[in-house]
C-alpha atoms as a PDB file:
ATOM      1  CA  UNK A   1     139.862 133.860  25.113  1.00  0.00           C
ATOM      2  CA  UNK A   2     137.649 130.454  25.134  1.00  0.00           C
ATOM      3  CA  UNK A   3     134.740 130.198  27.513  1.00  0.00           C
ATOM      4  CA  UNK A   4     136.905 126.996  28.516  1.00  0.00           C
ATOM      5  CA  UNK A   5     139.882 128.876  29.482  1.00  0.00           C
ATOM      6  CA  UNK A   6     138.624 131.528  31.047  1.00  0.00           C
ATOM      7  CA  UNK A   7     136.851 129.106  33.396  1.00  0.00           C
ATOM      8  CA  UNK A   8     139.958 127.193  34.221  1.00  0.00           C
ATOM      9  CA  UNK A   9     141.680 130.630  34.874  1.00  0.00           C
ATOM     10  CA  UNK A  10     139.465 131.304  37.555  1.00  0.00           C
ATOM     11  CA  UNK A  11     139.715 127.803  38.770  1.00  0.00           C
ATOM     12  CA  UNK A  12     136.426 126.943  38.006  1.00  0.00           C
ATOM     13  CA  UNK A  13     137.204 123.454  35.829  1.00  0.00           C
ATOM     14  CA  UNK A  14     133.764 122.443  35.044  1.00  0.00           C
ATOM     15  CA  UNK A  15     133.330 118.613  35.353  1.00  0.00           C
ATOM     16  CA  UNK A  16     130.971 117.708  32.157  1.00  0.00           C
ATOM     17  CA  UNK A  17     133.573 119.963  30.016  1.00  0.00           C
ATOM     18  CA  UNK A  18     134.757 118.071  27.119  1.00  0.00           C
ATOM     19  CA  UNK A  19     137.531 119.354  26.753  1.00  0.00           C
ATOM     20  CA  UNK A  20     138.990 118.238  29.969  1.00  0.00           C
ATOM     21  CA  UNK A  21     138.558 114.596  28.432  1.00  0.00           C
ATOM     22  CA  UNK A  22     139.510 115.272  25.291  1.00  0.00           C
ATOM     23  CA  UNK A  23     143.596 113.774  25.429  1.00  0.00           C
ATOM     24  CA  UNK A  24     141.991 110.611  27.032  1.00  0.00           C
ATOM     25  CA  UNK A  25     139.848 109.764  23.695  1.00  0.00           C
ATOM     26  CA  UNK A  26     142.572 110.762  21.713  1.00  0.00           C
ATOM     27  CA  UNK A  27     144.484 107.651  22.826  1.00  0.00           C
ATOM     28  CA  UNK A  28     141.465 105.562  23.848  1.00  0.00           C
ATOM     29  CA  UNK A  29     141.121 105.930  19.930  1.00  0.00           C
ATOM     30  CA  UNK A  30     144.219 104.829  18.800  1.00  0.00           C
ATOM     31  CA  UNK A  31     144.987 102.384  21.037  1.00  0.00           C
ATOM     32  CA  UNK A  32     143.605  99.237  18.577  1.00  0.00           C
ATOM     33  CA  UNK A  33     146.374 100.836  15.992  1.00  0.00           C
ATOM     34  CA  UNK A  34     149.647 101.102  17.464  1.00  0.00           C
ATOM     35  CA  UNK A  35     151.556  97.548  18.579  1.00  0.00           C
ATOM     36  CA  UNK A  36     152.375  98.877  22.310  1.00  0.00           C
ATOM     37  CA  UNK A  37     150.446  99.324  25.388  1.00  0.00           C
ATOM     38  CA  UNK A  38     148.586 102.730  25.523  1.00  0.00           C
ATOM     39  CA  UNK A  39     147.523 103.135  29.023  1.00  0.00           C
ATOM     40  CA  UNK A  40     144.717 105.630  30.475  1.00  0.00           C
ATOM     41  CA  UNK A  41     145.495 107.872  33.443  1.00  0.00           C
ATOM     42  CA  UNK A  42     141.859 108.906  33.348  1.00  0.00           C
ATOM     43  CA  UNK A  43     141.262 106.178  35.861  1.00  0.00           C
ATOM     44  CA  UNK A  44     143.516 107.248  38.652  1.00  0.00           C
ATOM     45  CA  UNK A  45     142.469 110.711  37.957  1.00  0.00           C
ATOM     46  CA  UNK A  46     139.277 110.417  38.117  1.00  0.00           C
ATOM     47  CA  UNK A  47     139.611 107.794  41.433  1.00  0.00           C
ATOM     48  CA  UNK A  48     141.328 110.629  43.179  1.00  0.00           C
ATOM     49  CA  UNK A  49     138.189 112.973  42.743  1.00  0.00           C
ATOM     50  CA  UNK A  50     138.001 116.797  42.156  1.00  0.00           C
ATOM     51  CA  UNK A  51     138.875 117.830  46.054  1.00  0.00           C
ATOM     52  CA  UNK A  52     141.970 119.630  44.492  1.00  0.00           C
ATOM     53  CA  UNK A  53     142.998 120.675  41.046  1.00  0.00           C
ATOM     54  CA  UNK A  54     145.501 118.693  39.657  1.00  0.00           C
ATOM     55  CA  UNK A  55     146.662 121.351  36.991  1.00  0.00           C
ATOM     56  CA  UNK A  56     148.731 124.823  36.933  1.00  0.00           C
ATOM     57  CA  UNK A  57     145.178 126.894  36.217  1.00  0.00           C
ATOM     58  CA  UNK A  58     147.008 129.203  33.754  1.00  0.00           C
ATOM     59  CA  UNK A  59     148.268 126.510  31.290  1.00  0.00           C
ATOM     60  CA  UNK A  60     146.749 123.059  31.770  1.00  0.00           C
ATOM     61  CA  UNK A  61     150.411 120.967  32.719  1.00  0.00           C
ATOM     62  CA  UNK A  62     150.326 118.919  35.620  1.00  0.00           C
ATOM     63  CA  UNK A  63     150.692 120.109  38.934  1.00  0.00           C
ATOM     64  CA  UNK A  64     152.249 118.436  41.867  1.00  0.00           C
ATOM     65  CA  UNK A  65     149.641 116.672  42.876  1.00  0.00           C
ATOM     66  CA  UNK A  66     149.096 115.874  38.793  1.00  0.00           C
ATOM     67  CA  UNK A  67     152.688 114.498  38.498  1.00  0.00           C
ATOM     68  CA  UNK A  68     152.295 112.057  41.098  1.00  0.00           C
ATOM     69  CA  UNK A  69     148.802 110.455  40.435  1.00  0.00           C
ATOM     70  CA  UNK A  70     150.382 110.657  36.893  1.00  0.00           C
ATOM     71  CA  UNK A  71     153.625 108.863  38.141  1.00  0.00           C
ATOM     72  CA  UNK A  72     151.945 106.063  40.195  1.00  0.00           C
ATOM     73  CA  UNK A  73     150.148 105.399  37.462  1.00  0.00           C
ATOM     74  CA  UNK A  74     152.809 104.976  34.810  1.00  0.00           C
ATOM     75  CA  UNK A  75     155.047 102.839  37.285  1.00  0.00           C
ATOM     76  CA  UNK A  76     151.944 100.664  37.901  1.00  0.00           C
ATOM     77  CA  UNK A  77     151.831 100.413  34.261  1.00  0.00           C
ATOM     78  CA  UNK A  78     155.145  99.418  33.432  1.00  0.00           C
ATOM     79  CA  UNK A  79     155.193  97.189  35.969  1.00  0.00           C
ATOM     80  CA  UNK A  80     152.072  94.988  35.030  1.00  0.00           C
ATOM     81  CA  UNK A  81     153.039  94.953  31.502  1.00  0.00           C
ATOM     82  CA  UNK A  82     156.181  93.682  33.097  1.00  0.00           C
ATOM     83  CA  UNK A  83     158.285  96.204  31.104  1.00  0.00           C
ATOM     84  CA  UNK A  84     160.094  96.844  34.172  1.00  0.00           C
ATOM     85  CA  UNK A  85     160.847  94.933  37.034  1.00  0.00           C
ATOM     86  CA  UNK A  86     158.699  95.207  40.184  1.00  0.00           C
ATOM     87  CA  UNK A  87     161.485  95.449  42.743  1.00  0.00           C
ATOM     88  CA  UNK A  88     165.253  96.873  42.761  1.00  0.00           C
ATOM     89  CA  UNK A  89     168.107  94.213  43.321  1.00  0.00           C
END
């Protein structure tokens, strides 16, 4: 098992670990080359700050607390790239 994994399986997610990052250059490098808005959650992850984990520890998906800094962000998104309305009828 990766040094990486195993340290997220004991809930030790190191801050400086690439990894971590790594889906956030992925589209930070691709976002010159596609004709759509590619928006970074890194922001609102990283403005909510490492009091809690924000990922099921055995498989890196999104926890609660993951899906909703995750959701706010997207609906923020979508809303200032007016791609949706801001308010409901």
């Amino acid at each position: 098992m990766p040094r990486n994994t195993r340290q997220r399986l004991r809930g030790q997610i190191p801050t400086n670990d690439t990894f971590l990052f790594e889906i956030f250059e992925f589209f930070k490098r691709r976002e010159r080359s596609v004709d759509f808005p590619i928006v970074s959650l890194l922001p609102d992850f990283q403005r909510e700050g490492r009091d809690e984990v924000t990922v099921i520890l055995a498989d890196d998906h999104y926890n609660e607390t993951g899906h909703r800094i995750a959701g706010e962000a997207m609906a923020r998104a979508l809303i200032d790239n007016n791609l949706v309305p801001s308010s409901h009828p």
